[in-house]
Protein backbone atom coordinates (compact mmCIF):
# COMPACT_ATOMS: atom_id res chain seq x y z
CA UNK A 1 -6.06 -20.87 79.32
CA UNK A 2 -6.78 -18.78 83.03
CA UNK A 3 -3.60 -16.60 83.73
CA UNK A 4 -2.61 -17.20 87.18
CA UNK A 5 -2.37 -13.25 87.28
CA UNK A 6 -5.99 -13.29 86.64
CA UNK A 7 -7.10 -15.98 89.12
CA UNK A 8 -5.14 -14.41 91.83
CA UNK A 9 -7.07 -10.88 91.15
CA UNK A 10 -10.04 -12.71 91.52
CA UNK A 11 -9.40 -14.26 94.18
CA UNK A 12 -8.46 -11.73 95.99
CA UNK A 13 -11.04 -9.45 94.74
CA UNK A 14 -13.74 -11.79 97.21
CA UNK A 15 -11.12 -13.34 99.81
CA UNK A 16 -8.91 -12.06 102.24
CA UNK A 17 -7.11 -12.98 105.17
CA UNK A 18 -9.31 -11.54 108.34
CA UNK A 19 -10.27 -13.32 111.19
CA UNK A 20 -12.72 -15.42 110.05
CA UNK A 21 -15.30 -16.02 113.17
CA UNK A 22 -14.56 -13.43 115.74
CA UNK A 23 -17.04 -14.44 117.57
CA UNK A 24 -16.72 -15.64 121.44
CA UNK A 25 -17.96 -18.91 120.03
CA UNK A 26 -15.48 -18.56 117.01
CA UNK A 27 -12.69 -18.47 119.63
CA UNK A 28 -14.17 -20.84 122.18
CA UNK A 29 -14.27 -23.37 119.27
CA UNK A 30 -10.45 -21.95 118.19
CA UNK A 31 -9.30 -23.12 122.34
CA UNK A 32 -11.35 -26.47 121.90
CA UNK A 33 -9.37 -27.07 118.88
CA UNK A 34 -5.89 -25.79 120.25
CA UNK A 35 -6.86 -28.39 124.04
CA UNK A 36 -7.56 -31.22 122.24
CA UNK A 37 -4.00 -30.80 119.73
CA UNK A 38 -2.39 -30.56 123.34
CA UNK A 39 -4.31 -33.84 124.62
CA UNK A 40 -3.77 -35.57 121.66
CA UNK A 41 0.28 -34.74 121.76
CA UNK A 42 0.20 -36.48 125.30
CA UNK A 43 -1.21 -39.27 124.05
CA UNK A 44 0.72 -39.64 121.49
CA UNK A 45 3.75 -40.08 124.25
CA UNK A 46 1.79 -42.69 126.47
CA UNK A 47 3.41 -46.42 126.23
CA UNK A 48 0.96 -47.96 123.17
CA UNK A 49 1.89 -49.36 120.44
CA UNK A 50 4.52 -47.25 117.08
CA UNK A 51 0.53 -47.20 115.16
CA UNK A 52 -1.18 -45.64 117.75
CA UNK A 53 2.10 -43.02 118.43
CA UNK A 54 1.70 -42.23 115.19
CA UNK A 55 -2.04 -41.92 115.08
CA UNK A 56 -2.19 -39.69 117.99
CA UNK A 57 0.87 -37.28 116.64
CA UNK A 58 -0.85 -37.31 113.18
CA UNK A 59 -3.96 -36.25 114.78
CA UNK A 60 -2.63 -33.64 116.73
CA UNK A 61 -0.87 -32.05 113.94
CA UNK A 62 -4.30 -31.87 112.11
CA UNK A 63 -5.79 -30.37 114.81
CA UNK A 64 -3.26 -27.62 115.22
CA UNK A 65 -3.95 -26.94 111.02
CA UNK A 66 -7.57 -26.75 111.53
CA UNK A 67 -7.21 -24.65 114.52
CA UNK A 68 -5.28 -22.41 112.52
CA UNK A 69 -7.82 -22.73 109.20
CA UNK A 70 -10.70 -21.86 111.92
CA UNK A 71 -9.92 -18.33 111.97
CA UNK A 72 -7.71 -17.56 108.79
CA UNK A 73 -10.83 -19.05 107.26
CA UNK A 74 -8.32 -20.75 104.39
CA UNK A 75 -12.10 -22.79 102.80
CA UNK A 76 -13.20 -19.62 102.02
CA UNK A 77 -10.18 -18.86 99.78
CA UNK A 78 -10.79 -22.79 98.08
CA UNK A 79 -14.29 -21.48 97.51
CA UNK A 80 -13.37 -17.92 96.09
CA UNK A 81 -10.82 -19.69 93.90
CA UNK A 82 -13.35 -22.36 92.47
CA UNK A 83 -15.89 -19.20 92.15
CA UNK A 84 -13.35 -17.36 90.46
CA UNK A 85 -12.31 -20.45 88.16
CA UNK A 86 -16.08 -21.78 87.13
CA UNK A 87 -16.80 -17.45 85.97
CA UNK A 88 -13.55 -17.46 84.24
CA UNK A 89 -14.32 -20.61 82.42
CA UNK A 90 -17.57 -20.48 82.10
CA UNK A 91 -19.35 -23.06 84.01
CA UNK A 92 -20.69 -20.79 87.04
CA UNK A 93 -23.95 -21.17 85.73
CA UNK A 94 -24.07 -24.71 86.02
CA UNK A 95 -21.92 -24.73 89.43
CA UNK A 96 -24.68 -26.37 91.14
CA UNK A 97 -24.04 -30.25 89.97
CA UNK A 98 -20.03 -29.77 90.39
CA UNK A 99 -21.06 -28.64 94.27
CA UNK A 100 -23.27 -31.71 94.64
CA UNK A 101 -20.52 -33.94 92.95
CA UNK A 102 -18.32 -32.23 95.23
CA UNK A 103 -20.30 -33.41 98.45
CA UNK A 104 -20.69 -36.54 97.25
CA UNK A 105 -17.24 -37.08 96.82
CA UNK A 106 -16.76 -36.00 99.68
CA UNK A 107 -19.20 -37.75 101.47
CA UNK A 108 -18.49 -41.12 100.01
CA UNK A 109 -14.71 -40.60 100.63
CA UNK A 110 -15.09 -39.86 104.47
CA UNK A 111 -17.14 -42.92 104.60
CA UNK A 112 -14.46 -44.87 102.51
CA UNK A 113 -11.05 -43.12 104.45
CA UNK A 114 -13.40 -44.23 107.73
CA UNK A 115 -13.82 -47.84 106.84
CA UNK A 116 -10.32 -48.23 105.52
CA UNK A 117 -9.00 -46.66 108.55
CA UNK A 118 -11.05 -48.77 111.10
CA UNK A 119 -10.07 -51.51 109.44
CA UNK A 120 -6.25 -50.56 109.32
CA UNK A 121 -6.55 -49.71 112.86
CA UNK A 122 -8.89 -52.40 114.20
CA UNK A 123 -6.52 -53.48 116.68
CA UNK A 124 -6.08 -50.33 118.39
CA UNK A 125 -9.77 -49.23 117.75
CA UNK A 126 -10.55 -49.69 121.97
CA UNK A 127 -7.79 -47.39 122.13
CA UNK A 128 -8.24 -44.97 119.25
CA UNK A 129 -11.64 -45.55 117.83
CA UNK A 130 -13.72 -42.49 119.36
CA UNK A 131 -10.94 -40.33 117.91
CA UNK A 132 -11.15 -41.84 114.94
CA UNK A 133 -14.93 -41.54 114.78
CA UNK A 134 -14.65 -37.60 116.01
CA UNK A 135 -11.75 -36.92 113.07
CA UNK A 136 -14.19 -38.37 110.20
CA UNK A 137 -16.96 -36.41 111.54
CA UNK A 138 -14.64 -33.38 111.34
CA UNK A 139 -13.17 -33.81 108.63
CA UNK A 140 -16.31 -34.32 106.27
CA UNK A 141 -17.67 -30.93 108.00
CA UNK A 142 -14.74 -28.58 106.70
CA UNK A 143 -14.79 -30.10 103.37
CA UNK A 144 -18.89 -29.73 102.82
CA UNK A 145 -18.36 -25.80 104.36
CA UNK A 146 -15.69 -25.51 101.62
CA UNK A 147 -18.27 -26.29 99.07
CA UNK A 148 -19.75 -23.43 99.73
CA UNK A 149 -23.16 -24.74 99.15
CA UNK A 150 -25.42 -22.45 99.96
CA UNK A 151 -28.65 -25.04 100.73
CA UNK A 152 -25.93 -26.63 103.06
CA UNK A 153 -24.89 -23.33 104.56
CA UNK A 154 -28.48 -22.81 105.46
CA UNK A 155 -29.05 -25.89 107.02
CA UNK A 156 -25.37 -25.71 109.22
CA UNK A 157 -26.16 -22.20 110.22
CA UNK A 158 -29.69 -23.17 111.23
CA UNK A 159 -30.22 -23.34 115.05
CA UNK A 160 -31.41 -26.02 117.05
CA UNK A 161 -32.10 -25.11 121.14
CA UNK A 162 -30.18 -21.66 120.37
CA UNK A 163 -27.33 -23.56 119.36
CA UNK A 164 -25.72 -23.52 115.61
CA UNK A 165 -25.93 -26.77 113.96
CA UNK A 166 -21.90 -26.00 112.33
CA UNK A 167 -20.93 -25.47 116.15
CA UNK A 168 -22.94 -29.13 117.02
CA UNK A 169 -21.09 -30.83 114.54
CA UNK A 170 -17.79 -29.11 114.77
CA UNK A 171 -17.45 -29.37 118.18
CA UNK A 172 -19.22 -32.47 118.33
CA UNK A 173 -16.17 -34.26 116.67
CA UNK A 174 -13.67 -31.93 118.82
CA UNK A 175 -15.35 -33.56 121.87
CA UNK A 176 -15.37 -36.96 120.66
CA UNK A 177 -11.28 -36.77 120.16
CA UNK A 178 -10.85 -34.93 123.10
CA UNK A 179 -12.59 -37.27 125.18
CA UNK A 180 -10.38 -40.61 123.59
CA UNK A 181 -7.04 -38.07 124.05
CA UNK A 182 -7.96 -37.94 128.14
CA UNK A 183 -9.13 -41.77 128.21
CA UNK A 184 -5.77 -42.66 126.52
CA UNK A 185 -3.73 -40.19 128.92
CA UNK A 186 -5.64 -41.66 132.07
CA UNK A 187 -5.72 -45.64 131.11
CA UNK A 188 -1.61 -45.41 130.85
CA UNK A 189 -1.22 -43.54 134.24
CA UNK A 190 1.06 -44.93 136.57
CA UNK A 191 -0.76 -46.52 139.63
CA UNK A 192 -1.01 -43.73 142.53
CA UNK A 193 -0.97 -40.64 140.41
CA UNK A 194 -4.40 -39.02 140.08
């Protein structure tokens, strides 16, 4: 049995809590996340429908965590604390199939929490569905960086037309939500306000 006294050394023997991407970029991506919480809170107050009030407050909320995660850089903590917990039991050497089971998991989930939410939402989808869409994508990018994956790593760090393919994907999906947020705000507008 792992003393917690012992995991929490670890841990904090490889993670701590800096700003994790001080980058302009890091921070650009840190605003894009912190605009699109704010969009998605107006939304959220437009006249539509209790489901899609909820979805758009939900979302928002999330946003406002993973704005927060984006520079406390809480994955890397998951990922020093499953480092710290396959050495102390053993399995490090074979840590390669649990991160592959982990991203298939993962994958397979985001593609089953997708269908079961379109299908929930199906109603609303011409009023929620790019958000929806951008969330997934989101989503299923923080949880493949917290495998910490290294092959994966490699290929989200890798640059296409100067560009990062983690910032493509990341902000990819902030776009896609932000985009449904100001469609939402603008299709409920009272006549003669532009």
């Amino acid at each position: 049995m792992i003393a917690l006294q012992d995991l929490h050394a670890c841990v904090t023997d490889q993670w701590s809590p800096t700003i994790g991407d001080p980058s302009p970029m890091g921070w650009a991506t840190v605003a894009a996340y912190g605009a699109t919480a704010i969009l998605c809170f107006r939304s959220a107050h437009v006249p539509e429908s209790r489901v899609v009030k909820l979805f758009w407050l939900a979302l928002a909320l999330l946003l406002m965590a993973l704005m927060v995660n984006k520079q406390l850089d809480l994955q890397s903590a998951l990922t020093a604390t499953a480092r710290c917990l396959s050495q102390m039991q053993g399995w490090y050497e074979d840590r390669r199939s649990v991160q592959i089971g982990f991203i298939l998991v993962v994958a397979f989930s985001g593609i089953w929490i997708a269908l079961v939410s379109f299908w929930l939402l199906r109603k609303h989808l011409r009023h929620i569905g790019l958000a929806l869409f951008g969330f997934v994508l989101l989503i299923c990018f923080v949880l493949i960086r917290a495998a910490g994956f290294h092959r994966f790593d490699a290929m989200l760090n890798a640059e296409f037309l100067f560009i990062r393919v983690n910032w493509l994907l990341e902000l990819t999906g902030i776009a896609l939500i932000a985009l449904n947020a100001i469609f939402a705000s603008r299709h409920h507008q009272p006549r003669g306000i532009e």
